[in-house]
N, C-alpha and C. Protein backbone atom coordinates (compact mmCIF):
# COMPACT_ATOMS: atom_id res chain seq x y z
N UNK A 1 6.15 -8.96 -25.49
CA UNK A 1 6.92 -8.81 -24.26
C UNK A 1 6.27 -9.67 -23.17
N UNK A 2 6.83 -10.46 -22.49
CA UNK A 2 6.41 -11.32 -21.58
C UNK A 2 6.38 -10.69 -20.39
N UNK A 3 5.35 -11.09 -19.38
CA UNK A 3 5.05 -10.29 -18.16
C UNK A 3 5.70 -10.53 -17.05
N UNK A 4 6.73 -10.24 -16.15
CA UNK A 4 7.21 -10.32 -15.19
C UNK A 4 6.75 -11.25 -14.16
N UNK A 5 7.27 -12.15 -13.68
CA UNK A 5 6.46 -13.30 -12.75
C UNK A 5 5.95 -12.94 -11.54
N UNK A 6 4.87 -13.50 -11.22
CA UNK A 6 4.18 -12.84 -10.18
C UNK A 6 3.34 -11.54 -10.64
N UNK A 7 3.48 -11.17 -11.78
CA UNK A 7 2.83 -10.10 -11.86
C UNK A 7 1.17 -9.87 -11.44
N UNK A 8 0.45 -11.12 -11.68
CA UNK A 8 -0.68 -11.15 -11.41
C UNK A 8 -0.92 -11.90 -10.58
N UNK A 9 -2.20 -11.92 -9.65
CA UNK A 9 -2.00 -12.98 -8.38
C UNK A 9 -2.34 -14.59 -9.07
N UNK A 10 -1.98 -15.44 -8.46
CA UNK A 10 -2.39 -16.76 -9.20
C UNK A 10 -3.94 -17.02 -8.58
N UNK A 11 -4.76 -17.54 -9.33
CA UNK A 11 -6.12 -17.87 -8.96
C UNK A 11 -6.43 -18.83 -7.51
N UNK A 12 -6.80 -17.68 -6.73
CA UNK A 12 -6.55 -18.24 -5.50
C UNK A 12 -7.58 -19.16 -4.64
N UNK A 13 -7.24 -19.97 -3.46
CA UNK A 13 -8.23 -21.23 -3.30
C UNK A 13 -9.82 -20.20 -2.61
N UNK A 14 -9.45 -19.18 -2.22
CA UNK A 14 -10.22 -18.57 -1.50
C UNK A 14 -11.32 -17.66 -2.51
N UNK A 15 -12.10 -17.06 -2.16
CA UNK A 15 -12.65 -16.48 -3.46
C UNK A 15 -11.88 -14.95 -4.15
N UNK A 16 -12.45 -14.05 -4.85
CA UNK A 16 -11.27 -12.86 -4.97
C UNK A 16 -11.57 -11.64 -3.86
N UNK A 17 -12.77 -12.06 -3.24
CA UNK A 17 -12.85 -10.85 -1.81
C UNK A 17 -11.91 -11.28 -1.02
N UNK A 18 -12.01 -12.78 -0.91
CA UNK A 18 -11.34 -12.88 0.43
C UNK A 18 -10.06 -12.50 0.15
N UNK A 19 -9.10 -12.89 -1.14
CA UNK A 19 -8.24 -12.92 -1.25
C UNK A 19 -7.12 -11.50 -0.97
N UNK A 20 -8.11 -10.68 -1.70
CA UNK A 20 -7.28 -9.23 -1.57
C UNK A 20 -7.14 -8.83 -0.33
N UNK A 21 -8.04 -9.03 0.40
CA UNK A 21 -8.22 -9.03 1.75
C UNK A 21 -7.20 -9.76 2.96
N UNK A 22 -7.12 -10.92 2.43
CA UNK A 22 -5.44 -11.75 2.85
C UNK A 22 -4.10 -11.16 2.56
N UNK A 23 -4.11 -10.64 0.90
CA UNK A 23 -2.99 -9.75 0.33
C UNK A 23 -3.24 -8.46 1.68
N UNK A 24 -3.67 -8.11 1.72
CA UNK A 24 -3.60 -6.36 2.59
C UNK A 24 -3.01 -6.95 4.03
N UNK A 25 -3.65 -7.82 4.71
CA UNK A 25 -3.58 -8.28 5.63
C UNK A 25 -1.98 -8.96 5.94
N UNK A 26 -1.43 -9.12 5.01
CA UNK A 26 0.29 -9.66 5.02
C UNK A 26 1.01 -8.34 4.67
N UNK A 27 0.36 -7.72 4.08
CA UNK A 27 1.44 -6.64 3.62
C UNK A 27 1.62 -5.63 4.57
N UNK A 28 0.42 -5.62 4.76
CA UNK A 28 -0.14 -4.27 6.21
C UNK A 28 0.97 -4.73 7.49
N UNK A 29 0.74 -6.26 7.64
CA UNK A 29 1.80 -7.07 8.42
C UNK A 29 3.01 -6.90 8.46
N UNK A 30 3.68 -7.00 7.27
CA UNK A 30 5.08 -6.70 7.18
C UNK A 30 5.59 -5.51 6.99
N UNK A 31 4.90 -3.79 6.76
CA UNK A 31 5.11 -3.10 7.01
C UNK A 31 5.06 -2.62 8.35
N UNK A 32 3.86 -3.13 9.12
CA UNK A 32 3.85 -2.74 10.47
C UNK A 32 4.80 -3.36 11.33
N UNK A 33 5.48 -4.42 11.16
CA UNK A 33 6.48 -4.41 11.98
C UNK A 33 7.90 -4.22 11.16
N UNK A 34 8.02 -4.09 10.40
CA UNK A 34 9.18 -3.11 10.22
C UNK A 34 9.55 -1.82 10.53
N UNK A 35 8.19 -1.17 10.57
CA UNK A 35 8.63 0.25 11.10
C UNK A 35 7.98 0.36 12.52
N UNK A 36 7.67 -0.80 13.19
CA UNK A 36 7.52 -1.17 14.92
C UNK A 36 8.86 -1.27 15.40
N UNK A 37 9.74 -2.03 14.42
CA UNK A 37 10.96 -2.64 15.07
C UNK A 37 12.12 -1.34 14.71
N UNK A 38 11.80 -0.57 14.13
CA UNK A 38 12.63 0.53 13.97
C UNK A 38 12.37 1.56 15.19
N UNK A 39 11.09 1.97 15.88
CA UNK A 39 10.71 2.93 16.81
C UNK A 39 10.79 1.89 18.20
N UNK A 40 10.84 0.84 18.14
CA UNK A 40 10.77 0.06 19.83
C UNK A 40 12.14 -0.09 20.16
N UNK A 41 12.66 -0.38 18.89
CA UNK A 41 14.36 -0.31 19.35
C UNK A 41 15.28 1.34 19.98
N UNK A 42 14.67 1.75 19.48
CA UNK A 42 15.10 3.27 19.65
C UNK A 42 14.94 3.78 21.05
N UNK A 43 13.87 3.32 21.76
CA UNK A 43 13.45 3.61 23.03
C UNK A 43 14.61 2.70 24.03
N UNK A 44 15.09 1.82 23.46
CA UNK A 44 16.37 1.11 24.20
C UNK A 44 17.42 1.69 23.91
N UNK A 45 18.20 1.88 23.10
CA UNK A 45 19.13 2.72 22.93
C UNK A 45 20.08 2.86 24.10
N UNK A 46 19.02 3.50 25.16
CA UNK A 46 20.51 4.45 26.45
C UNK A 46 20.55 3.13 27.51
N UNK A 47 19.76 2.20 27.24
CA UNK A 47 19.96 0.78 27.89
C UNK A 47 20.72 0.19 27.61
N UNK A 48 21.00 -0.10 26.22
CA UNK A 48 21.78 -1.13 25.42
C UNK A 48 23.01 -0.43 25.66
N UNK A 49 23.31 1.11 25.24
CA UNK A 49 24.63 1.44 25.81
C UNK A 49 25.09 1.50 26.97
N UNK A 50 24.27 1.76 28.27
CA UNK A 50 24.79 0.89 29.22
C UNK A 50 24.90 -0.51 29.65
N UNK A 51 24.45 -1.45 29.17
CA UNK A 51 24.92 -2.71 29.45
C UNK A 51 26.24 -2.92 28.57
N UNK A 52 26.73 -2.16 27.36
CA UNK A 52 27.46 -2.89 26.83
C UNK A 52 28.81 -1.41 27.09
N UNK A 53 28.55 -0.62 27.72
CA UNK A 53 29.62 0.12 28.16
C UNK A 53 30.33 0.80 27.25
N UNK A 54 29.76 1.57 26.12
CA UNK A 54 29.67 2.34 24.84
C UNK A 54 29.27 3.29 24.73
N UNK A 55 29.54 4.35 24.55
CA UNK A 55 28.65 5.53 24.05
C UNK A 55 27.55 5.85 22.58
N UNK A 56 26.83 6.83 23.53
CA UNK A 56 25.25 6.39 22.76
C UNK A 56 25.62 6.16 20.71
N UNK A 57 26.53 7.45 20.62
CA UNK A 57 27.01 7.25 19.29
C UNK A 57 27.34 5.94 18.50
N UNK A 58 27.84 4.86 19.40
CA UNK A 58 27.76 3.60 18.59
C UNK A 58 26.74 2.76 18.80
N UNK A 59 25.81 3.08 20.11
CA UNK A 59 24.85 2.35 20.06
C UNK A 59 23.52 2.88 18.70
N UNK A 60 23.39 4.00 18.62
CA UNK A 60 22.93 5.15 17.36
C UNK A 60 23.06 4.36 16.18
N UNK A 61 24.08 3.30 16.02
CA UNK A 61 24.31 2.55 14.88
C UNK A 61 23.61 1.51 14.52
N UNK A 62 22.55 0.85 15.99
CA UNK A 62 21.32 -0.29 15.31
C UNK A 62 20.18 0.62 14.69
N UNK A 63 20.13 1.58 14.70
CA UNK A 63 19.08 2.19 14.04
C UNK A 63 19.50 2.99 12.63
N UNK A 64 20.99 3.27 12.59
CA UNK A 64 21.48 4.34 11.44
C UNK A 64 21.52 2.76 10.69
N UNK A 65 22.14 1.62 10.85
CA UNK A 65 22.37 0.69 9.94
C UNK A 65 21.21 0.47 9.68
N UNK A 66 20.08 0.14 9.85
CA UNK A 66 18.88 -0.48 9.79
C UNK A 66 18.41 0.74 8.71
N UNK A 67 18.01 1.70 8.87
CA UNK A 67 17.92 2.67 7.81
C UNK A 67 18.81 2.81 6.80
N UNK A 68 19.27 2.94 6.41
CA UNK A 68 20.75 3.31 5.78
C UNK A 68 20.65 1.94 4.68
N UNK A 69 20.31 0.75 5.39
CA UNK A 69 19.93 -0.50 4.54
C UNK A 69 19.15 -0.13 4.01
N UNK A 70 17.56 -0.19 4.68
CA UNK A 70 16.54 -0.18 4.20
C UNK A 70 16.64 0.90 3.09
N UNK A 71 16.73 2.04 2.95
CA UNK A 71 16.42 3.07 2.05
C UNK A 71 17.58 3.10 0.63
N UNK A 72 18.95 2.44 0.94
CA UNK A 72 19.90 2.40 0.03
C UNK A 72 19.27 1.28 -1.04
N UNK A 73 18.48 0.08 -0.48
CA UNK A 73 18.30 -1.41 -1.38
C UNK A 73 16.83 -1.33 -1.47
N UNK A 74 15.94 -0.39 -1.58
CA UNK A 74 14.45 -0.15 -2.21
C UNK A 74 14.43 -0.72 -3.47
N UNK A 75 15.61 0.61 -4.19
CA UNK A 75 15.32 0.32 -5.67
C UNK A 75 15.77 -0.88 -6.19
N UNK A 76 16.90 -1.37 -5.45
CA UNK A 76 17.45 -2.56 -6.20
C UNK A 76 16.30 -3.63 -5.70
N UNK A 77 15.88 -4.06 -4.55
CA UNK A 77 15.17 -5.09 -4.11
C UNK A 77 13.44 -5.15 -4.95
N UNK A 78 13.37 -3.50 -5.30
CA UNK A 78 12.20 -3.99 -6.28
C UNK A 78 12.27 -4.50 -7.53
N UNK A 79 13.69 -4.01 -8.11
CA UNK A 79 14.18 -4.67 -9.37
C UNK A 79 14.00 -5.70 -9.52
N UNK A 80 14.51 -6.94 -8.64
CA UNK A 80 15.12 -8.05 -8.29
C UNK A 80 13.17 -8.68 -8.27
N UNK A 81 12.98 -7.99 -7.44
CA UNK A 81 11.22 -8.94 -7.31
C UNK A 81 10.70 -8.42 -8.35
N UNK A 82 11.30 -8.00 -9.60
CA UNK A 82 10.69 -7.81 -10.98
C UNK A 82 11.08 -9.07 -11.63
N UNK A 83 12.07 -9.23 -11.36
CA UNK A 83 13.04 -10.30 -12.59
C UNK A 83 12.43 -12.22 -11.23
N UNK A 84 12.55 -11.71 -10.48
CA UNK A 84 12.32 -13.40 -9.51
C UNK A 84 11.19 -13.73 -9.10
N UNK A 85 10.17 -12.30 -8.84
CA UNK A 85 8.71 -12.79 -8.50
C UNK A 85 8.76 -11.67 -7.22
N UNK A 86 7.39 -11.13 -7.44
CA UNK A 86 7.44 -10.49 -5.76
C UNK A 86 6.69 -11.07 -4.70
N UNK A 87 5.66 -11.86 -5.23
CA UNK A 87 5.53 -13.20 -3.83
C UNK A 87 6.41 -13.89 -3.15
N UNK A 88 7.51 -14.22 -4.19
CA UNK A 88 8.56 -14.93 -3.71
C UNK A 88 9.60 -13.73 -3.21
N UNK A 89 9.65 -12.78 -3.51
CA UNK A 89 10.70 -11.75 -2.89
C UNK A 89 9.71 -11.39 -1.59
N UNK A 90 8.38 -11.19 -1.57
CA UNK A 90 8.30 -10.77 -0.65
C UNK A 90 8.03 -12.01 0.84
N UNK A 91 8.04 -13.37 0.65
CA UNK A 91 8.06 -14.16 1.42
C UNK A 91 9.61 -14.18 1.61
N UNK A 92 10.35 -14.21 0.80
CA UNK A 92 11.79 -14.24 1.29
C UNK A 92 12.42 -12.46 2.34
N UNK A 93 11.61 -11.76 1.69
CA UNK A 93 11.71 -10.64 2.39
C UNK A 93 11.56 -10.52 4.29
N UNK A 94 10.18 -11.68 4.22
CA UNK A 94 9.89 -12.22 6.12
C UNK A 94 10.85 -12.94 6.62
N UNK A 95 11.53 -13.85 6.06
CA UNK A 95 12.14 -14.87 6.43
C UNK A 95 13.65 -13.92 6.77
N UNK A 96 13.81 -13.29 5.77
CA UNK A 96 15.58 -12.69 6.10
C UNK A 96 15.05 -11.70 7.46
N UNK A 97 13.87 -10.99 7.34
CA UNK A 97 13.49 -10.00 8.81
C UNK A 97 13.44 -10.31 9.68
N UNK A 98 13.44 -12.02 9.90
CA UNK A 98 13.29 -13.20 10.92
C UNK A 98 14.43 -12.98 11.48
N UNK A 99 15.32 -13.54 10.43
CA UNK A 99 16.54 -14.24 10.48
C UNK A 99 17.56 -12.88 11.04
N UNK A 100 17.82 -11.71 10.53
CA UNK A 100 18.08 -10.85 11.31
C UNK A 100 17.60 -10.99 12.83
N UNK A 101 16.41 -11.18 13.00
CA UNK A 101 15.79 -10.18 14.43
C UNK A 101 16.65 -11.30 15.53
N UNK A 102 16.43 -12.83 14.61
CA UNK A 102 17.18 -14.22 15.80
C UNK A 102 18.89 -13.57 15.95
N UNK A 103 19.58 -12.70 14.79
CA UNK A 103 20.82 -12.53 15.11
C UNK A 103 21.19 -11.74 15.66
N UNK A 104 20.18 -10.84 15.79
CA UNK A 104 20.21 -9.57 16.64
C UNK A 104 20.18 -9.73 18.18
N UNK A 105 19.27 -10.90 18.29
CA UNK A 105 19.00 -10.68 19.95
C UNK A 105 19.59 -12.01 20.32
N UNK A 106 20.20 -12.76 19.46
CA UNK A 106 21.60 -13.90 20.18
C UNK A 106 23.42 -12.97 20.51
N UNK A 107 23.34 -12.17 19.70
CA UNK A 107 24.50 -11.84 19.51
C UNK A 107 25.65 -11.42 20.78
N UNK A 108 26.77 -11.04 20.99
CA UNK A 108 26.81 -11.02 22.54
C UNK A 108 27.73 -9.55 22.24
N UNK A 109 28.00 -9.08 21.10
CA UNK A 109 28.83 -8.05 21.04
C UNK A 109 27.98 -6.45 20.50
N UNK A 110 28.12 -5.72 20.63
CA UNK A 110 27.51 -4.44 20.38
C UNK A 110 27.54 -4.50 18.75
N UNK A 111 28.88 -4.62 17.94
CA UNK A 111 29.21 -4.60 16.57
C UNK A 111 28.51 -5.87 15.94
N UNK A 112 28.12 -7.22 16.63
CA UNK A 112 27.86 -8.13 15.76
C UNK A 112 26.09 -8.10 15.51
N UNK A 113 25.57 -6.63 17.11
CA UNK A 113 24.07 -7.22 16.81
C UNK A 113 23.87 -5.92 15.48
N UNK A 114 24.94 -5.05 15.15
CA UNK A 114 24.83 -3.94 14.35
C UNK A 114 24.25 -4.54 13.16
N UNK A 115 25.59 -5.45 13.08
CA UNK A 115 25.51 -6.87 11.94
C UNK A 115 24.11 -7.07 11.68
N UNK A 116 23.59 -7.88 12.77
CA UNK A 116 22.44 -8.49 12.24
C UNK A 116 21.31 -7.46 12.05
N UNK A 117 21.59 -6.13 12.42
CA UNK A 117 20.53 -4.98 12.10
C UNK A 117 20.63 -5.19 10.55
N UNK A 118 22.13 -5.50 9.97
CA UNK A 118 22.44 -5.20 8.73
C UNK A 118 21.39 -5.81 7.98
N UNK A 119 21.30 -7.12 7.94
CA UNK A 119 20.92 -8.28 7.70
C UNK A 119 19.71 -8.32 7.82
N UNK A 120 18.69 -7.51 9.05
CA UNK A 120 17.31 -7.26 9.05
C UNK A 120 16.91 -5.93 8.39
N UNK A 121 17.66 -5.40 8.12
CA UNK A 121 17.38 -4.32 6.96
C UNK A 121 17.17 -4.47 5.77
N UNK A 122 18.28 -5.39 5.65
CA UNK A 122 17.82 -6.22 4.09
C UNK A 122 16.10 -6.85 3.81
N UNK A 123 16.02 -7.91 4.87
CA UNK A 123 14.75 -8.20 4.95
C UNK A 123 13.61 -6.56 4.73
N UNK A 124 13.94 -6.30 5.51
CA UNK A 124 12.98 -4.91 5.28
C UNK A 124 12.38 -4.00 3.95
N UNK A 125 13.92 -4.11 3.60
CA UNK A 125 13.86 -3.43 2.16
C UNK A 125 12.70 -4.33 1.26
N UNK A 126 13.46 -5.76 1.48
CA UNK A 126 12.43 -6.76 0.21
C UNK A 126 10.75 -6.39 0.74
N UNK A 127 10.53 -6.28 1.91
CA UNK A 127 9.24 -6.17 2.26
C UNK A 127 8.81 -4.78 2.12
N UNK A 128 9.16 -3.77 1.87
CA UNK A 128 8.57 -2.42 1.48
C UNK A 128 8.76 -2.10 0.49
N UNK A 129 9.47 -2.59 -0.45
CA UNK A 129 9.42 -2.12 -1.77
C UNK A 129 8.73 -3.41 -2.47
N UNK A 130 8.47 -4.23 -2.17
CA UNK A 130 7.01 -5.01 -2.85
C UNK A 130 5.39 -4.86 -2.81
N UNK A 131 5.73 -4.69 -1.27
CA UNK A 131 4.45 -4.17 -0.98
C UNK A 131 2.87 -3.64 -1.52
N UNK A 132 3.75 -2.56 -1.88
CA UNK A 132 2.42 -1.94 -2.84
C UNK A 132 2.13 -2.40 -3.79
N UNK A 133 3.14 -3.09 -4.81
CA UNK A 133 2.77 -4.27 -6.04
C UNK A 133 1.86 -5.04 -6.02
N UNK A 134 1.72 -5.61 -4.86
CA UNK A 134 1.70 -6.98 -4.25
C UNK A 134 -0.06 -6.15 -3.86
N UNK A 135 -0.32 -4.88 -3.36
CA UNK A 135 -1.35 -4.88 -3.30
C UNK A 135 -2.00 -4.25 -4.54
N UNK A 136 -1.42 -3.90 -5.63
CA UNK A 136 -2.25 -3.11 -6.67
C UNK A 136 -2.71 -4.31 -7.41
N UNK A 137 -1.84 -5.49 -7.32
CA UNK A 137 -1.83 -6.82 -8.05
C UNK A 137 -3.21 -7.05 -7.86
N UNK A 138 -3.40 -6.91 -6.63
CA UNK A 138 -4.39 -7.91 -6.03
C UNK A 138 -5.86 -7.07 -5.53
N UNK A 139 -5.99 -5.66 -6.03
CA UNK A 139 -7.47 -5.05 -5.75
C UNK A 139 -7.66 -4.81 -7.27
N UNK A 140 -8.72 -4.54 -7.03
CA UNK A 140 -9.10 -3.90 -8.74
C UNK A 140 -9.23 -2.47 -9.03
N UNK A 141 -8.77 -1.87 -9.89
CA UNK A 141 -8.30 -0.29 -10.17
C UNK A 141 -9.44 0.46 -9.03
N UNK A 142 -10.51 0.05 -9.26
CA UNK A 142 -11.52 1.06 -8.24
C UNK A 142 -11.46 1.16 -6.65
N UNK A 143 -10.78 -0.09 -6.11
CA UNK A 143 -10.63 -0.11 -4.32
C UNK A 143 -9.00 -0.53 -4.57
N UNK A 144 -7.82 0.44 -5.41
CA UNK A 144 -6.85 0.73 -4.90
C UNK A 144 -6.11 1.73 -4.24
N UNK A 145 -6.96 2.86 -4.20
CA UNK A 145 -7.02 3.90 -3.25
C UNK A 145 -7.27 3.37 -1.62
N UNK A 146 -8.32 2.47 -1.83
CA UNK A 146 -8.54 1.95 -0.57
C UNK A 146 -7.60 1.40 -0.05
N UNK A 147 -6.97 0.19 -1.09
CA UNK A 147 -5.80 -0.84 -0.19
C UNK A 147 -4.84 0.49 0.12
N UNK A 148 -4.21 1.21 -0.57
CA UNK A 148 -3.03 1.52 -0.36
C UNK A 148 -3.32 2.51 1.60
N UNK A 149 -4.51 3.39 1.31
CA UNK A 149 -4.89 4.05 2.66
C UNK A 149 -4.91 3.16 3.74
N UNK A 150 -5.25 1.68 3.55
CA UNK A 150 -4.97 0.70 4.37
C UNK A 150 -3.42 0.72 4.91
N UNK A 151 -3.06 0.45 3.83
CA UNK A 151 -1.59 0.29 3.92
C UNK A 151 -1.06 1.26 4.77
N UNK A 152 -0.83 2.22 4.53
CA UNK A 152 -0.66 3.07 5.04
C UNK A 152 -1.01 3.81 6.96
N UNK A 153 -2.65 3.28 7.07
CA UNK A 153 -2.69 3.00 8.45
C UNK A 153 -1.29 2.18 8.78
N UNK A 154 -1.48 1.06 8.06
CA UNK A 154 -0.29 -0.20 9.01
C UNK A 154 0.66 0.67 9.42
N UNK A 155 1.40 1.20 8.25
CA UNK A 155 2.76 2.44 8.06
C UNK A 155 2.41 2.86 9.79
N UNK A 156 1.62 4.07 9.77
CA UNK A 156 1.35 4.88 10.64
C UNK A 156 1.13 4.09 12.04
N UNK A 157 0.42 3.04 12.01
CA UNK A 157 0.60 2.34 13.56
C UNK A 157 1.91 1.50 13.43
N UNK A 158 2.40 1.45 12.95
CA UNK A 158 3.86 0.77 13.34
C UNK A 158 4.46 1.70 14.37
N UNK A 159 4.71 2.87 13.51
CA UNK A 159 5.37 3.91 13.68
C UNK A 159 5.11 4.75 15.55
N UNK A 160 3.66 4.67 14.96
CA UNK A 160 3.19 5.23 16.25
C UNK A 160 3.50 4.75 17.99
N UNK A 161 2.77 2.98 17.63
CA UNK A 161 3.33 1.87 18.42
C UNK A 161 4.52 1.89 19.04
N UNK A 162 5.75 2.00 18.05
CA UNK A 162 6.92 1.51 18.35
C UNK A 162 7.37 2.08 19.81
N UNK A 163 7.67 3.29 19.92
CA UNK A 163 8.27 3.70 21.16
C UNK A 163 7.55 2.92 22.66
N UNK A 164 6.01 2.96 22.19
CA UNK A 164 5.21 2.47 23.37
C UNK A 164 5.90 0.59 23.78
N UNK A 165 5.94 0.68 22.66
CA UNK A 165 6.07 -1.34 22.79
C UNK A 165 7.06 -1.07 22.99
N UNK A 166 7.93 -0.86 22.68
CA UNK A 166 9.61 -0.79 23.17
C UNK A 166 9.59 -0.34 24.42
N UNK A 167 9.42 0.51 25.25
CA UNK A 167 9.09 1.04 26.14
C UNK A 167 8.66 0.14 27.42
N UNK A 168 7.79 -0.56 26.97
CA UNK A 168 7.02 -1.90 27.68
C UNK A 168 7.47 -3.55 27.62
N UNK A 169 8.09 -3.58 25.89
CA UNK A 169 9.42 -4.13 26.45
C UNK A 169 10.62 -4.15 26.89
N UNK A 170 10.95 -3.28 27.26
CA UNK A 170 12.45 -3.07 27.86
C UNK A 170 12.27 -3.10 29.30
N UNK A 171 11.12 -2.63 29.83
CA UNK A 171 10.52 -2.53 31.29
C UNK A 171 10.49 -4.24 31.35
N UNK A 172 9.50 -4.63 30.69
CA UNK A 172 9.37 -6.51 31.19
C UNK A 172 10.22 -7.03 31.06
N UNK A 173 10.87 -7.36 29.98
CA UNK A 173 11.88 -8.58 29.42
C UNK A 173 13.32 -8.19 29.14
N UNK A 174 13.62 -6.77 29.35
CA UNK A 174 14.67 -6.06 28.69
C UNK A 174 14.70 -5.64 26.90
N UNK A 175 16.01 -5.64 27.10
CA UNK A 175 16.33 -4.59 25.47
C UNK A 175 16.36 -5.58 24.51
N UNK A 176 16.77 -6.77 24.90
CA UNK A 176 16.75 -7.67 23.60
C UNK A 176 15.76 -8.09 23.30
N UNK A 177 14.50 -7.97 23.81
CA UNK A 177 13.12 -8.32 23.26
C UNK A 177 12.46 -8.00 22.06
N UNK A 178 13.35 -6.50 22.06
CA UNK A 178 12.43 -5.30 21.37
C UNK A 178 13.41 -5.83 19.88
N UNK A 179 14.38 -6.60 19.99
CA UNK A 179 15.13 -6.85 18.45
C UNK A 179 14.50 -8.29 17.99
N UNK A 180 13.63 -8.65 19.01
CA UNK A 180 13.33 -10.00 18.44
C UNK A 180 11.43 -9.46 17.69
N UNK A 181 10.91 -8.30 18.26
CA UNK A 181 9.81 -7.53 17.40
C UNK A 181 9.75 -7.70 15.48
């Protein structure tokens, strides 16, 4: 049976401390602002529905879509970085979280920045359901307790963060800042 691509890290230019150490350091990354950009947006909410003259219930929808993505396309998006690679799913995973956050905070209609929540959810999904692969790949059975408790900080300061940063951006720059997070 042949091994799934990406399964193991490729021999990297750096040595293997540094390396796992880079792996934690991207992953920790892309979990922490995924679940930053889920709690900073939330703190805008009764802003965004007043500028766009809506009630909170449809504004409720950049955060229900954004979830609702993320948690429906876990299983499939880890599938997929079984069969294509999860380095490559999970670099494509940043790029679509990008590419959402630019459509989110160009958009000029309430329904189209929902859209691009859609679209940064996707990104999301590829980046949390690789994740942990991506770090078991890359420690050795004895300090994978460690990476993952790492990981997991990230989880927890995203989370924690979010309302504050949202909060602080919506005060400086306004509400569309917090979608470009």
């Amino acid at each position: 049976m042949e091994a799934p691509p990406d399964s193991t890290p490729a021999r990297p230019a750096a040595s293997p401390s540094r390396y796992k150490w880079l792996v934690a350091a991207v992953v920790g990354s892309g979990v922490f602002m995924s679940t930053l950009s889920q709690g900073s947006l939330n703190v805008a909410l009764p802003t965004i529905a007043a500028e766009f003259q809506v009630d909170l219930t449809v504004v409720q929808w950049l955060s229900l879509a954004y979830g609702l993505g993320v948690t429906s396309l876990l299983l499939s998006t880890a599938r997929l970085a079984d069969i294509v690679g999860r380095r490559r799913m999970y670099l494509i995973g940043y790029a679509v979280f990008g590419i959402g956050a630019v459509i989110c905070s160009l958009m000029p209609t309430i329904y189209l920045i929902i859209a691009g929540r859609v679209v940064q959810s996707i990104g999301a999904a590829m980046l949390q359901s690789t994740g942990a692969a991506l770090l078991v790949s890359a420690f050795p059975a004895g300090q994978r307790g460690r990476a993952m408790g790492i990981n997991g900080s990230f989880v927890s300061s995203g989370i924690l963060m979010g309302p504050v940063v949202g909060g602080l951006l919506t005060e400086a720059f306004g509400w569309r800042a917090n979608l470009l997070v």
